[in-house]
PDB file of N, CA and C in Angstrom:
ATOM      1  N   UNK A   1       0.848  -1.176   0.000  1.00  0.00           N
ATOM      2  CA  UNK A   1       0.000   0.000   0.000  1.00  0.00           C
ATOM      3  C   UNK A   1       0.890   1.235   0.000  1.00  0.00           C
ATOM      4  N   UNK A   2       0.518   2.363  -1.045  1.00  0.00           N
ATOM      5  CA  UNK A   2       1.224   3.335  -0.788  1.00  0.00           C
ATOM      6  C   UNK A   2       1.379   4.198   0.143  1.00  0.00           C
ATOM      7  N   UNK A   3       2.078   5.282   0.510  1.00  0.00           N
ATOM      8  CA  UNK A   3       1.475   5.669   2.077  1.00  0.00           C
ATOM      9  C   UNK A   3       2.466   7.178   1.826  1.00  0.00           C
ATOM     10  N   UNK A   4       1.746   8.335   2.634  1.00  0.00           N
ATOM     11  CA  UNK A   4       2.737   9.380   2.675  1.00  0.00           C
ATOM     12  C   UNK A   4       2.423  10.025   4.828  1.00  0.00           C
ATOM     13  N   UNK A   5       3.820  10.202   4.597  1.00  0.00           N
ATOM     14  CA  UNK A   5       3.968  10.629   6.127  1.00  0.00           C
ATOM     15  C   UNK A   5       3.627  12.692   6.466  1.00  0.00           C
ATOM     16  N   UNK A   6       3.200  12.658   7.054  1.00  0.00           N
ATOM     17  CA  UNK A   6       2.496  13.764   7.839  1.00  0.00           C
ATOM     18  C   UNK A   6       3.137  15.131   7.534  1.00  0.00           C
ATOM     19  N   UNK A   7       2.661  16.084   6.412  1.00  0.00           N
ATOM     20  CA  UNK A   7       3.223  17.110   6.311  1.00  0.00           C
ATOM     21  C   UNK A   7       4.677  17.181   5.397  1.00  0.00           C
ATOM     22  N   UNK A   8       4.962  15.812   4.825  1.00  0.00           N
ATOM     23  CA  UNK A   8       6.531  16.082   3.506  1.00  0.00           C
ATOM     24  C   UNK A   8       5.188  15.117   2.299  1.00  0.00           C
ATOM     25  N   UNK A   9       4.938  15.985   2.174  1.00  0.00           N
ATOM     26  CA  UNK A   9       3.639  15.555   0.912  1.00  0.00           C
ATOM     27  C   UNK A   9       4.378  15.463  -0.550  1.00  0.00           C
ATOM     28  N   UNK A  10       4.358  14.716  -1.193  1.00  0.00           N
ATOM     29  CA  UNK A  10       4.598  14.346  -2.797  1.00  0.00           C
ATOM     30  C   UNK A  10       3.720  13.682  -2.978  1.00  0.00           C
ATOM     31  N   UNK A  11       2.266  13.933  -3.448  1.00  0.00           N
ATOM     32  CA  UNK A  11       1.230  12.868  -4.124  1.00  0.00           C
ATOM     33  C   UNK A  11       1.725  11.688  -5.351  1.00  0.00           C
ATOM     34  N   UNK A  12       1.938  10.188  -4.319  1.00  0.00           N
ATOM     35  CA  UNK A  12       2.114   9.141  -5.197  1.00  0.00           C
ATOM     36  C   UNK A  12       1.341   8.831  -6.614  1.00  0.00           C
ATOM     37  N   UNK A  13       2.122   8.372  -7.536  1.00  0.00           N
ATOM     38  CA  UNK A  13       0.916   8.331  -8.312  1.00  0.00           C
ATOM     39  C   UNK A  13      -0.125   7.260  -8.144  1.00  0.00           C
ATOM     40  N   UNK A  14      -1.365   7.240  -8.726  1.00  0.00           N
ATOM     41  CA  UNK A  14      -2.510   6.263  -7.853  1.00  0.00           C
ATOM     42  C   UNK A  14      -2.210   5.067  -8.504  1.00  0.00           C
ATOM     43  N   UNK A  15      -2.085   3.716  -8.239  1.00  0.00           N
ATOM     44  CA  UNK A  15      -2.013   2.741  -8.379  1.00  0.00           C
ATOM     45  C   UNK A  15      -3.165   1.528  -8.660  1.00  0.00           C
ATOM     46  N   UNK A  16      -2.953   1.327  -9.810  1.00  0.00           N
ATOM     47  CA  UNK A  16      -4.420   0.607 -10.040  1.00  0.00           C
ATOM     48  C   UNK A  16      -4.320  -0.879  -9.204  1.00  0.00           C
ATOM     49  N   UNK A  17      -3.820  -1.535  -8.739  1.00  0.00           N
ATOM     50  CA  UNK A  17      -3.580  -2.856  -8.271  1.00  0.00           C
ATOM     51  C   UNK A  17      -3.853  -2.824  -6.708  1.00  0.00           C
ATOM     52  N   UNK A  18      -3.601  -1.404  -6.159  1.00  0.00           N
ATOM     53  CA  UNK A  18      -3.512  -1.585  -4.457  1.00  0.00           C
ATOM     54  C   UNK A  18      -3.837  -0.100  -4.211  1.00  0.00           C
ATOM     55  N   UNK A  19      -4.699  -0.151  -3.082  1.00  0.00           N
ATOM     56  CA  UNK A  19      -5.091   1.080  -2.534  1.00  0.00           C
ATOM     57  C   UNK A  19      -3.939   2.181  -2.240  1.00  0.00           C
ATOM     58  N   UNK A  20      -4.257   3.264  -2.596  1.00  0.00           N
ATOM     59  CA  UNK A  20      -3.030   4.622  -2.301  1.00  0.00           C
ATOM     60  C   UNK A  20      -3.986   4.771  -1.447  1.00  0.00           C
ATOM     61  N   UNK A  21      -2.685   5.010  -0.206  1.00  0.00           N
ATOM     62  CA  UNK A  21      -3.120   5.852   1.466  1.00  0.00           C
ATOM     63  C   UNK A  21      -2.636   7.094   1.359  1.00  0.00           C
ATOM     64  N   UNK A  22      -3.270   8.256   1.828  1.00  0.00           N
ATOM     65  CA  UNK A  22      -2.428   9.331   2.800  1.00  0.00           C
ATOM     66  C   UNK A  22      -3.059   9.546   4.138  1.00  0.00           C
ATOM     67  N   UNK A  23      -2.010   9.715   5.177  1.00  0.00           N
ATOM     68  CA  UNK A  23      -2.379   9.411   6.023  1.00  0.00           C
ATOM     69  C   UNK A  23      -1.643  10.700   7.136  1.00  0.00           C
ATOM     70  N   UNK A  24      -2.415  11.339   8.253  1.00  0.00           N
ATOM     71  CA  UNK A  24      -1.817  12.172   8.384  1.00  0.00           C
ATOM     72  C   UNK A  24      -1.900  11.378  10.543  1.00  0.00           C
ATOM     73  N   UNK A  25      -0.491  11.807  10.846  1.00  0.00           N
ATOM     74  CA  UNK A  25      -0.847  10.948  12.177  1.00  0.00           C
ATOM     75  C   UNK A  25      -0.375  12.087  13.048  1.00  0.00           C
ATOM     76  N   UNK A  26      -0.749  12.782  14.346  1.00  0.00           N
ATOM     77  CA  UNK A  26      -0.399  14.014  14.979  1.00  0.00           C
ATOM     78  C   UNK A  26       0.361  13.868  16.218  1.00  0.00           C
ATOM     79  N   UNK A  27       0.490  12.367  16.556  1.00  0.00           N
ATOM     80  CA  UNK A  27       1.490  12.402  17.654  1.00  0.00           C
ATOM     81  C   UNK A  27       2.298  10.779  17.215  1.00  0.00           C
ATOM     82  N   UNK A  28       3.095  10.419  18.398  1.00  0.00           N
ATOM     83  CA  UNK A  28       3.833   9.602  18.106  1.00  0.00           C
ATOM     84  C   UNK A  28       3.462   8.494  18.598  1.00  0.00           C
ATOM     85  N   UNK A  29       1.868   8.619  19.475  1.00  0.00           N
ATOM     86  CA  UNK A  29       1.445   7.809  19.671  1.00  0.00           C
ATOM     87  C   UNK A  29       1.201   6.387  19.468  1.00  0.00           C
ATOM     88  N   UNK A  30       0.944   5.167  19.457  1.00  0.00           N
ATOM     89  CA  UNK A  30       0.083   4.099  18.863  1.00  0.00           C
ATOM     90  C   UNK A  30      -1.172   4.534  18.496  1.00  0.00           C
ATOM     91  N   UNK A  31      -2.075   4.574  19.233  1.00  0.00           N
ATOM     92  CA  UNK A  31      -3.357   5.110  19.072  1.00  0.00           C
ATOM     93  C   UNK A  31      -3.815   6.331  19.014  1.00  0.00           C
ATOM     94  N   UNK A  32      -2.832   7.413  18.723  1.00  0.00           N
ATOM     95  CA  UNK A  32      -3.123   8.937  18.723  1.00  0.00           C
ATOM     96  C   UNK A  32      -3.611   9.107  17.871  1.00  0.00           C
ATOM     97  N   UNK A  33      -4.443  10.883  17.320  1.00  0.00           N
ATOM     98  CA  UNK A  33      -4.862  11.260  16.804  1.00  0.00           C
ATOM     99  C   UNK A  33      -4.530  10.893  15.159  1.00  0.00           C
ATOM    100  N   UNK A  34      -5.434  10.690  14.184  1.00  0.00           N
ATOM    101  CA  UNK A  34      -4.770  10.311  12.925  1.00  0.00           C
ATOM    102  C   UNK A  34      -5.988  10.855  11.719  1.00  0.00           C
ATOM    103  N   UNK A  35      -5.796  11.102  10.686  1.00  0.00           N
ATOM    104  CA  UNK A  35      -6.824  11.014   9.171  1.00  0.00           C
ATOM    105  C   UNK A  35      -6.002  10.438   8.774  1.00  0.00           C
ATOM    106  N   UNK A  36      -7.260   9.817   7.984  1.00  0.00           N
ATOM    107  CA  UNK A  36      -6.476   9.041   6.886  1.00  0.00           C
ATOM    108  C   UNK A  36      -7.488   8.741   5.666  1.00  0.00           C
ATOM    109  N   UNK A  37      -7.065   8.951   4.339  1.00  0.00           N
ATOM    110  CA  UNK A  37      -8.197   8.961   2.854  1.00  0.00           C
ATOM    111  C   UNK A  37      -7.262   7.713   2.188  1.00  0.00           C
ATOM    112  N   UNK A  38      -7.577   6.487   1.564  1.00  0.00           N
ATOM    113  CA  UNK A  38      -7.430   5.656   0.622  1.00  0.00           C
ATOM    114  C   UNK A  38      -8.156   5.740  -0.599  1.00  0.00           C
ATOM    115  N   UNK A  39      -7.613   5.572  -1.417  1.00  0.00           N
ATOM    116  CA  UNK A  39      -8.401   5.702  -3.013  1.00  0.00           C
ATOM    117  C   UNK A  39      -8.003   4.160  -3.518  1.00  0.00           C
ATOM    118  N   UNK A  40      -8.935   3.329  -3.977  1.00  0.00           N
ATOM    119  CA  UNK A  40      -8.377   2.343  -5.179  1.00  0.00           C
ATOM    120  C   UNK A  40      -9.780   1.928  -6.295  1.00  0.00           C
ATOM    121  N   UNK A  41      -8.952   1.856  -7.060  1.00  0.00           N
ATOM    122  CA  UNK A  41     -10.145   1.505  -8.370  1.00  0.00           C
ATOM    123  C   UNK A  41     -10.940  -0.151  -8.022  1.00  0.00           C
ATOM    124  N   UNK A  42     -11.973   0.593  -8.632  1.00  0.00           N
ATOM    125  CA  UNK A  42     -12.854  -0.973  -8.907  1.00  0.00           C
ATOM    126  C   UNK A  42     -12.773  -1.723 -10.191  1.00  0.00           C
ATOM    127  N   UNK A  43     -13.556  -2.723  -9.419  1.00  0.00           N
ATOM    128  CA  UNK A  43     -13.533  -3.488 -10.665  1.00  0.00           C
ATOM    129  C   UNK A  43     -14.055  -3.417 -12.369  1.00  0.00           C
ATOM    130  N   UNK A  44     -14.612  -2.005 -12.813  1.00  0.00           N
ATOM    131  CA  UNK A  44     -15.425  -1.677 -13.334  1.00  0.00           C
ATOM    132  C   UNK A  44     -14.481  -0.182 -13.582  1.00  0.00           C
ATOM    133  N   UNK A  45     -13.339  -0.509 -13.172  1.00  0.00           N
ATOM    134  CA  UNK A  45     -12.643   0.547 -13.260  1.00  0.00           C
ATOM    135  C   UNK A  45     -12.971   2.075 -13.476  1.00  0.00           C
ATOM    136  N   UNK A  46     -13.866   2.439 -12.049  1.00  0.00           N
ATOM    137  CA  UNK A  46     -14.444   3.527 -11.885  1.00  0.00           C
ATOM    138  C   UNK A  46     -13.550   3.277 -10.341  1.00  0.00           C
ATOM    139  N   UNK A  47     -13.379   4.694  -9.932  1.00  0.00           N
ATOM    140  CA  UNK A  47     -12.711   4.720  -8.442  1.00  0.00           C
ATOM    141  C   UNK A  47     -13.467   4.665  -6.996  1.00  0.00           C
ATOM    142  N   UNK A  48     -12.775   4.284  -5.558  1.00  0.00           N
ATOM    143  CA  UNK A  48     -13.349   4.049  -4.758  1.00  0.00           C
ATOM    144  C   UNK A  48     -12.820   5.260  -3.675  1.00  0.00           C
ATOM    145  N   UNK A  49     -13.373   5.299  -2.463  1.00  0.00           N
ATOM    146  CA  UNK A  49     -12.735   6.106  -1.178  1.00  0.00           C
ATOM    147  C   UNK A  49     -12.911   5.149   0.173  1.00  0.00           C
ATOM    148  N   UNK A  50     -12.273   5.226   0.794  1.00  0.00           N
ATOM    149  CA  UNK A  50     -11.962   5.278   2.263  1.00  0.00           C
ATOM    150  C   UNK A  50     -11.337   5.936   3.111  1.00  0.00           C
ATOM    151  N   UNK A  51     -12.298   6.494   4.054  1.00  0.00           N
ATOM    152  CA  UNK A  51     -11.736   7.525   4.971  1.00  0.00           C
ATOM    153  C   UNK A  51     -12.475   7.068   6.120  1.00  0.00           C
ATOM    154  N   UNK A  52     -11.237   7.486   6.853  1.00  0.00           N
ATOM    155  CA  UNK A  52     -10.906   7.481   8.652  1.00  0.00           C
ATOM    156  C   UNK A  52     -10.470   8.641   9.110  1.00  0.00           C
ATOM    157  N   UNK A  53     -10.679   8.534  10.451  1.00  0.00           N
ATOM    158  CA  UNK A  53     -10.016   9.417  11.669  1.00  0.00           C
ATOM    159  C   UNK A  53     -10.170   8.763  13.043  1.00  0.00           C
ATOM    160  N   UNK A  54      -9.443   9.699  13.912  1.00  0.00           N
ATOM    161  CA  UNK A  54      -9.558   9.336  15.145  1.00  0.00           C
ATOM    162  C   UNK A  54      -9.360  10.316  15.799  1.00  0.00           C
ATOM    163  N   UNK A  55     -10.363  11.292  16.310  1.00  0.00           N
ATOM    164  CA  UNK A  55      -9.575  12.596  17.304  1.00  0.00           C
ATOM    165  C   UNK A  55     -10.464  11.955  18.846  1.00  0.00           C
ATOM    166  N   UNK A  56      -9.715  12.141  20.051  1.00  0.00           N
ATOM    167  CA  UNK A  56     -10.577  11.909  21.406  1.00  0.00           C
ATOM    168  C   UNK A  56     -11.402  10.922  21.138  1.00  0.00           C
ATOM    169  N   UNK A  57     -12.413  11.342  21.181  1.00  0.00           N
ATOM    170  CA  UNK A  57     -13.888  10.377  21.318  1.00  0.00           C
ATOM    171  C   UNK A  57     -14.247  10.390  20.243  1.00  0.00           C
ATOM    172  N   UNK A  58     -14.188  10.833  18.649  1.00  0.00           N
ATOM    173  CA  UNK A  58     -14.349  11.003  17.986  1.00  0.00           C
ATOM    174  C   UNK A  58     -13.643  10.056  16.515  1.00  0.00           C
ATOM    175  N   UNK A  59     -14.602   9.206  16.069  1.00  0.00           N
ATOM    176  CA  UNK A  59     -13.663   8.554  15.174  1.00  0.00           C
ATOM    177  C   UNK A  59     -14.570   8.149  14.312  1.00  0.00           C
ATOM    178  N   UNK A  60     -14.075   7.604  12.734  1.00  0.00           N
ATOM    179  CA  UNK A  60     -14.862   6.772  12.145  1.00  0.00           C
ATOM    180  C   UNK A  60     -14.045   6.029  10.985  1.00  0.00           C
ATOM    181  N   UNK A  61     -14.925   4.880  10.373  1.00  0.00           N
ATOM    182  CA  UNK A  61     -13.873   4.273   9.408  1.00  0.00           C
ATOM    183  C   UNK A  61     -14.483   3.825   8.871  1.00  0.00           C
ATOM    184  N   UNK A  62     -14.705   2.752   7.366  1.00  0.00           N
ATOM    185  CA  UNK A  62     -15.357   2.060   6.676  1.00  0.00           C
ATOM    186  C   UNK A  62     -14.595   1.192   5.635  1.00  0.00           C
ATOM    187  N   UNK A  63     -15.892   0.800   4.940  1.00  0.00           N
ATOM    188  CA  UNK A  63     -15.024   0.012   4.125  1.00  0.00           C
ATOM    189  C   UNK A  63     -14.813   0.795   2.693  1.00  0.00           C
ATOM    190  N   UNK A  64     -14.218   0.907   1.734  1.00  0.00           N
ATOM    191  CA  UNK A  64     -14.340   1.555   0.076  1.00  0.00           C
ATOM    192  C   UNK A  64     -15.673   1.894  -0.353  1.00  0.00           C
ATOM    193  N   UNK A  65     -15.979   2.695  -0.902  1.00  0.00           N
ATOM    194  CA  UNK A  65     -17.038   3.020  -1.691  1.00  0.00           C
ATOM    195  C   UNK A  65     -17.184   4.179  -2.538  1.00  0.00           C
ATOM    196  N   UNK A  66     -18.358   3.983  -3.421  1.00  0.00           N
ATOM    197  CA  UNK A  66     -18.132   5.089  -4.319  1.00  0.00           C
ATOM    198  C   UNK A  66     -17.819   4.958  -5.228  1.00  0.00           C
ATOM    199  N   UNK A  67     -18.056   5.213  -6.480  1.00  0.00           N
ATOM    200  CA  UNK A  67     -17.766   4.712  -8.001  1.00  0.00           C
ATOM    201  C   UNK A  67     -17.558   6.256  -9.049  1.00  0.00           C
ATOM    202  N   UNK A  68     -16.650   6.580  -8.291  1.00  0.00           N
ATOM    203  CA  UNK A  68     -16.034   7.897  -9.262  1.00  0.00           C
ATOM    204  C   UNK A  68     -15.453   7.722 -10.608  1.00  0.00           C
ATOM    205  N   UNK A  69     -15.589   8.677 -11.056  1.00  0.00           N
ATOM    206  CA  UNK A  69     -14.792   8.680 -12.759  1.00  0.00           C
ATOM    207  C   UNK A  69     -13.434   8.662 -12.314  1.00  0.00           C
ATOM    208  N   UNK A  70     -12.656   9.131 -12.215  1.00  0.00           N
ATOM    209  CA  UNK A  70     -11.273   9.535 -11.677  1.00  0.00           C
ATOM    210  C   UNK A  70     -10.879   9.008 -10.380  1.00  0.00           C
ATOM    211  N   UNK A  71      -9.232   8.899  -9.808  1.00  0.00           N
ATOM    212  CA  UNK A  71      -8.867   8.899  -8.728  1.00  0.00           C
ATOM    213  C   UNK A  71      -8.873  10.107  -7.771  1.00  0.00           C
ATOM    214  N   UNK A  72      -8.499  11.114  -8.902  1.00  0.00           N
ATOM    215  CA  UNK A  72      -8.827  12.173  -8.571  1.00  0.00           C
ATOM    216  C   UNK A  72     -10.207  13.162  -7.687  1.00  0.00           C
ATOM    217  N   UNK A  73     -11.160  12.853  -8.688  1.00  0.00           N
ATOM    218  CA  UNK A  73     -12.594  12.756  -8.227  1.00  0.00           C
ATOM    219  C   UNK A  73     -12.563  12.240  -7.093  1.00  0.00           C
ATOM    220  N   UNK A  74     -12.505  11.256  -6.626  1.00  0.00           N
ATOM    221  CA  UNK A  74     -12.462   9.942  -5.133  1.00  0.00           C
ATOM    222  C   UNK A  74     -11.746  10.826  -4.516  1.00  0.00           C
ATOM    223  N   UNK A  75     -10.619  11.328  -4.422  1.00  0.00           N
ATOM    224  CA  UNK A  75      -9.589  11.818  -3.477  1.00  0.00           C
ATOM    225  C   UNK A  75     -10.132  13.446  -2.859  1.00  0.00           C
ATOM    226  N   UNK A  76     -10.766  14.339  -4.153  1.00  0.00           N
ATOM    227  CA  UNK A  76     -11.440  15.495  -3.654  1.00  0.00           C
ATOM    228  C   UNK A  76     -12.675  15.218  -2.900  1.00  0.00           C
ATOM    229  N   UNK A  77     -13.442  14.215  -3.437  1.00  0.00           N
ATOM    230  CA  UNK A  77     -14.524  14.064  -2.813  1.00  0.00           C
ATOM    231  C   UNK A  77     -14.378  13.625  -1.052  1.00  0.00           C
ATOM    232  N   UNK A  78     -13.043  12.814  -1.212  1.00  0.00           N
ATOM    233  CA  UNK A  78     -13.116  12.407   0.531  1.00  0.00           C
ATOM    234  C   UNK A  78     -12.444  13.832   1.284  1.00  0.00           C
ATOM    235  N   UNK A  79     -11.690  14.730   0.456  1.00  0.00           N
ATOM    236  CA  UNK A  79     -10.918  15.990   0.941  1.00  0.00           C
ATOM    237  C   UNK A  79     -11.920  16.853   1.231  1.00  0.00           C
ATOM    238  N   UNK A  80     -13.154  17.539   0.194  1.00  0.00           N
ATOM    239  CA  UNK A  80     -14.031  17.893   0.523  1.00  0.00           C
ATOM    240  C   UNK A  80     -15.387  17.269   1.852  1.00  0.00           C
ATOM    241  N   UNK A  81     -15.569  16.242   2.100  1.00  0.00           N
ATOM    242  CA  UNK A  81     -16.152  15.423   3.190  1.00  0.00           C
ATOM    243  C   UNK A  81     -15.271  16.085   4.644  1.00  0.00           C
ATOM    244  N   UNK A  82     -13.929  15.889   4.609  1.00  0.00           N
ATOM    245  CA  UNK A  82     -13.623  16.170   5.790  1.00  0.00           C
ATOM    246  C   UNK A  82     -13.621  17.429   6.014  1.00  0.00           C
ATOM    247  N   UNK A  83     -13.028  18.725   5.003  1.00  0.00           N
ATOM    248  CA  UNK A  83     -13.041  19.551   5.747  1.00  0.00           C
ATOM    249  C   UNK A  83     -14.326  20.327   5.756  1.00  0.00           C
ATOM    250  N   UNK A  84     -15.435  19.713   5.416  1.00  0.00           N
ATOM    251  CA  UNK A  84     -16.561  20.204   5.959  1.00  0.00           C
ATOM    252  C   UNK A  84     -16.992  19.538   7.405  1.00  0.00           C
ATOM    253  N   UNK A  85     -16.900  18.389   7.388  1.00  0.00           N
ATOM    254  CA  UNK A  85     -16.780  18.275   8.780  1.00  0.00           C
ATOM    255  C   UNK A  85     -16.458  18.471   9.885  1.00  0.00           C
ATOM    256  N   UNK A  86     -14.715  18.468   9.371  1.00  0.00           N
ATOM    257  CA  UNK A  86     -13.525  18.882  10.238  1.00  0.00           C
ATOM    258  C   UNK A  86     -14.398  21.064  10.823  1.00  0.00           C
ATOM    259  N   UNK A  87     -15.024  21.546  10.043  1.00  0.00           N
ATOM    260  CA  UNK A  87     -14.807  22.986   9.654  1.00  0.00           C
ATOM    261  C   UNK A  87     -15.864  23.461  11.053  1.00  0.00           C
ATOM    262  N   UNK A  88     -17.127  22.484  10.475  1.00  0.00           N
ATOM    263  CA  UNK A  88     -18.484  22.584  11.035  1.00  0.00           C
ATOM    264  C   UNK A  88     -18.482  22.342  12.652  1.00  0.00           C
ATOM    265  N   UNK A  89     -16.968  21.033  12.934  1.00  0.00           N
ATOM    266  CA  UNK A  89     -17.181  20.961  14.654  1.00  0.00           C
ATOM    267  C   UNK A  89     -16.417  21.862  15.088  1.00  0.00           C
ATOM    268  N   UNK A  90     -15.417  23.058  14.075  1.00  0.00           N
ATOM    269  CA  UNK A  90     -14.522  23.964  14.924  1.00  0.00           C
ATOM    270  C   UNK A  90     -15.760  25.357  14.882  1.00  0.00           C
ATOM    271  N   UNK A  91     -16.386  25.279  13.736  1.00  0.00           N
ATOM    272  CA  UNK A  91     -17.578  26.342  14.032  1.00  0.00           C
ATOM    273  C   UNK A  91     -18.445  26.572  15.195  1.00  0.00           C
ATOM    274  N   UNK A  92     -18.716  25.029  15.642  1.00  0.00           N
ATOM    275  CA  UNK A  92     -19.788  25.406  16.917  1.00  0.00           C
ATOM    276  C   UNK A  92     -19.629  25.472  17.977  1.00  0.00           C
ATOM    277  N   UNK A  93     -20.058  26.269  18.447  1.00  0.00           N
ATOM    278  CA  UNK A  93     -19.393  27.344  19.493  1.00  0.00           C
ATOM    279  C   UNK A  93     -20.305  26.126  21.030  1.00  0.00           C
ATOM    280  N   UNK A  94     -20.883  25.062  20.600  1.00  0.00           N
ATOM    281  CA  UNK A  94     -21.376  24.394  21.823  1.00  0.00           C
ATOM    282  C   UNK A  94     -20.430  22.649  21.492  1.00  0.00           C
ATOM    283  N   UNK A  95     -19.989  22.883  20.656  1.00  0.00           N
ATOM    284  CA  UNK A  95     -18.917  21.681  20.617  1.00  0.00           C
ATOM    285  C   UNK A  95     -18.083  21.480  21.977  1.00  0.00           C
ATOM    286  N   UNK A  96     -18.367  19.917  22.602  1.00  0.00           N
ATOM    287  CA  UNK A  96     -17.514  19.411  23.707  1.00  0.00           C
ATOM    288  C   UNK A  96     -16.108  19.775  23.425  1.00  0.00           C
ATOM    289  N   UNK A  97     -15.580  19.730  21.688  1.00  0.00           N
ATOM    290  CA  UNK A  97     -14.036  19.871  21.918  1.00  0.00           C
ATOM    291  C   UNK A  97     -13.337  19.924  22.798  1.00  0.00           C
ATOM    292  N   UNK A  98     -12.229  19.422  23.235  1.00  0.00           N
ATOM    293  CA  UNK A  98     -10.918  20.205  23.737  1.00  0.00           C
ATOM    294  C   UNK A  98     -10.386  21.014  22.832  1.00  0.00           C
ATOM    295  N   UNK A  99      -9.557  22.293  23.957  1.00  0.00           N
ATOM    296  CA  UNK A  99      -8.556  23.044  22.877  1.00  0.00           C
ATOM    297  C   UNK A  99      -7.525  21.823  21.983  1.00  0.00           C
ATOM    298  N   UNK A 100      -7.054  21.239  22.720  1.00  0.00           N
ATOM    299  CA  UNK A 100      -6.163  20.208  22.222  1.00  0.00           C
ATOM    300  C   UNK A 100      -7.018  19.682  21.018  1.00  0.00           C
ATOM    301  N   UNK A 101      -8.211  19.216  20.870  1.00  0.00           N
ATOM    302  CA  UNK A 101      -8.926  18.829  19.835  1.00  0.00           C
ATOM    303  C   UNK A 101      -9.188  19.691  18.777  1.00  0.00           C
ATOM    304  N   UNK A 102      -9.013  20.855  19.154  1.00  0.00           N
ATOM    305  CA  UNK A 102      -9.367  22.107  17.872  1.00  0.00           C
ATOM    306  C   UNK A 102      -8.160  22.689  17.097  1.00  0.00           C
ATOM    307  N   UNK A 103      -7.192  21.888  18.211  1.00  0.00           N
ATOM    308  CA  UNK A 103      -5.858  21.974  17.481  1.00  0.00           C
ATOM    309  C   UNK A 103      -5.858  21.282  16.631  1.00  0.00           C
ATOM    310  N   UNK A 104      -6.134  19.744  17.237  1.00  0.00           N
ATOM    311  CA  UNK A 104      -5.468  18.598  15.811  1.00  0.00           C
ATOM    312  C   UNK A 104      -6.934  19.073  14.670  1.00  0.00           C
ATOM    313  N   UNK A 105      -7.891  19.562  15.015  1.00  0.00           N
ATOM    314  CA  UNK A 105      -8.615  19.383  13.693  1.00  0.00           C
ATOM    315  C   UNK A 105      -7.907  20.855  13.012  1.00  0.00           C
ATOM    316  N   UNK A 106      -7.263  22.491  13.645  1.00  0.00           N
ATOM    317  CA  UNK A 106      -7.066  22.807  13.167  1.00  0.00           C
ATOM    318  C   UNK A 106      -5.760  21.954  11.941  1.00  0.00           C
ATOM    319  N   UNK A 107      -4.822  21.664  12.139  1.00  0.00           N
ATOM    320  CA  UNK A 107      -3.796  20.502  11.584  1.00  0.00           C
ATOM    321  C   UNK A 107      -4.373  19.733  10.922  1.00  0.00           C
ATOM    322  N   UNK A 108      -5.426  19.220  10.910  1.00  0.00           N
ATOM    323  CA  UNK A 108      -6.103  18.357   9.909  1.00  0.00           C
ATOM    324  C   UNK A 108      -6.408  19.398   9.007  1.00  0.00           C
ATOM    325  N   UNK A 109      -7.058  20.379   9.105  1.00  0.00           N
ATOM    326  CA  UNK A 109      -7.783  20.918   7.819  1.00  0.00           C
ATOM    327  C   UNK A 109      -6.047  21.593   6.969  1.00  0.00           C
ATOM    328  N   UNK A 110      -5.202  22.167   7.542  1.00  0.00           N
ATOM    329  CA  UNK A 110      -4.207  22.179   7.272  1.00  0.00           C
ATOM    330  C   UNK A 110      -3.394  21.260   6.318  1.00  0.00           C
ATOM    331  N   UNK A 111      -3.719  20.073   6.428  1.00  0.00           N
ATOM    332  CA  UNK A 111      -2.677  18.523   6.068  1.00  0.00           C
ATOM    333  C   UNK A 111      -3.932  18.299   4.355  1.00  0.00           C
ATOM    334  N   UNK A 112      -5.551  18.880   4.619  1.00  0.00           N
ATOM    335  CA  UNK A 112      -6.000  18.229   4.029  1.00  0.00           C
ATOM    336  C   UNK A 112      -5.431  19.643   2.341  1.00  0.00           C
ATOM    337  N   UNK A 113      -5.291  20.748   2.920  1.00  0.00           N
ATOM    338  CA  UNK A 113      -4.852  21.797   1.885  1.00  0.00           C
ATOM    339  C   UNK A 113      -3.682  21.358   1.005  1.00  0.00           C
ATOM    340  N   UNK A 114      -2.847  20.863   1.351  1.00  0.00           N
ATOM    341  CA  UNK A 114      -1.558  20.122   1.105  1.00  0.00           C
ATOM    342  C   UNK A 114      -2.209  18.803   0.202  1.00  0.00           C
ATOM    343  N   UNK A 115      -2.771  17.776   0.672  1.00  0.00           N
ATOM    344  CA  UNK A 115      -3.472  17.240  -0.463  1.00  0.00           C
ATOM    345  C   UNK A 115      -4.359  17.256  -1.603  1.00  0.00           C
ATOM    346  N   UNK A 116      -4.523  18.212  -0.925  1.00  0.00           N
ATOM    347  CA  UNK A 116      -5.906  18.442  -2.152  1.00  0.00           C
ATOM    348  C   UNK A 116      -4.915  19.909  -3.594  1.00  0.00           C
ATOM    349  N   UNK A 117      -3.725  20.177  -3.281  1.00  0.00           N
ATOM    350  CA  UNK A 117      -2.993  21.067  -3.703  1.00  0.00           C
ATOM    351  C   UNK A 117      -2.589  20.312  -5.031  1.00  0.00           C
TER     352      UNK A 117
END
């Protein structure tokens, strides 16, 4: 699997045989804070997404989906997903957050500019 480390970004090129990861991880943790977007084509050779995170209490993951024209397409579409998400829990002003949490999502929306570049 391809994989790029946190902030020295060179977008691999996408690989039709095995899922391309980027993956952004914020401490040195095992289980610390992390995003992460996978792209791989289907069988029908239209493209797929998978996206994760993990901030605090806050996490989610799945399996591929999605039948995009492009890898490209797949990769904005999961870039666009997060930082509306990521955007919407630093917007509300009744969000449990921690500061520490509004950090790593600030850093996430940060990491996701760099990919989507």
């Amino acid at each position: 699997m391809n994989s790029q480390a946190a902030f020295d970004f060179m977008r691999p090129a996408f690989a039709v045989n095995e899922p391309t990861k980027f993956r952004i991880d914020l401490t040195d943790k095992l289980y610390g804070p992390y995003c992460e977007i996978c792209v791989m084509q289907n069988d029908d050779r239209t493209w797929a997404k998978k996206i994760g995170y993990q901030i605090s209490y806050m996490g989610m993951g799945g399996p591929f989906y999605g039948a995009y024209i492009t890898a490209e397409a797949a990769l904005e579409s999961a870039v666009e997903y997060f930082r509306q998400s990521f955007q919407r829990t630093l917007d509300n002003p009744c969000s449990v957050q921690s500061d520490k949490d509004r950090v790593h999502l600030r850093r996430f929306l940060a990491w996701l500019d760099e990919v989507s570049e």
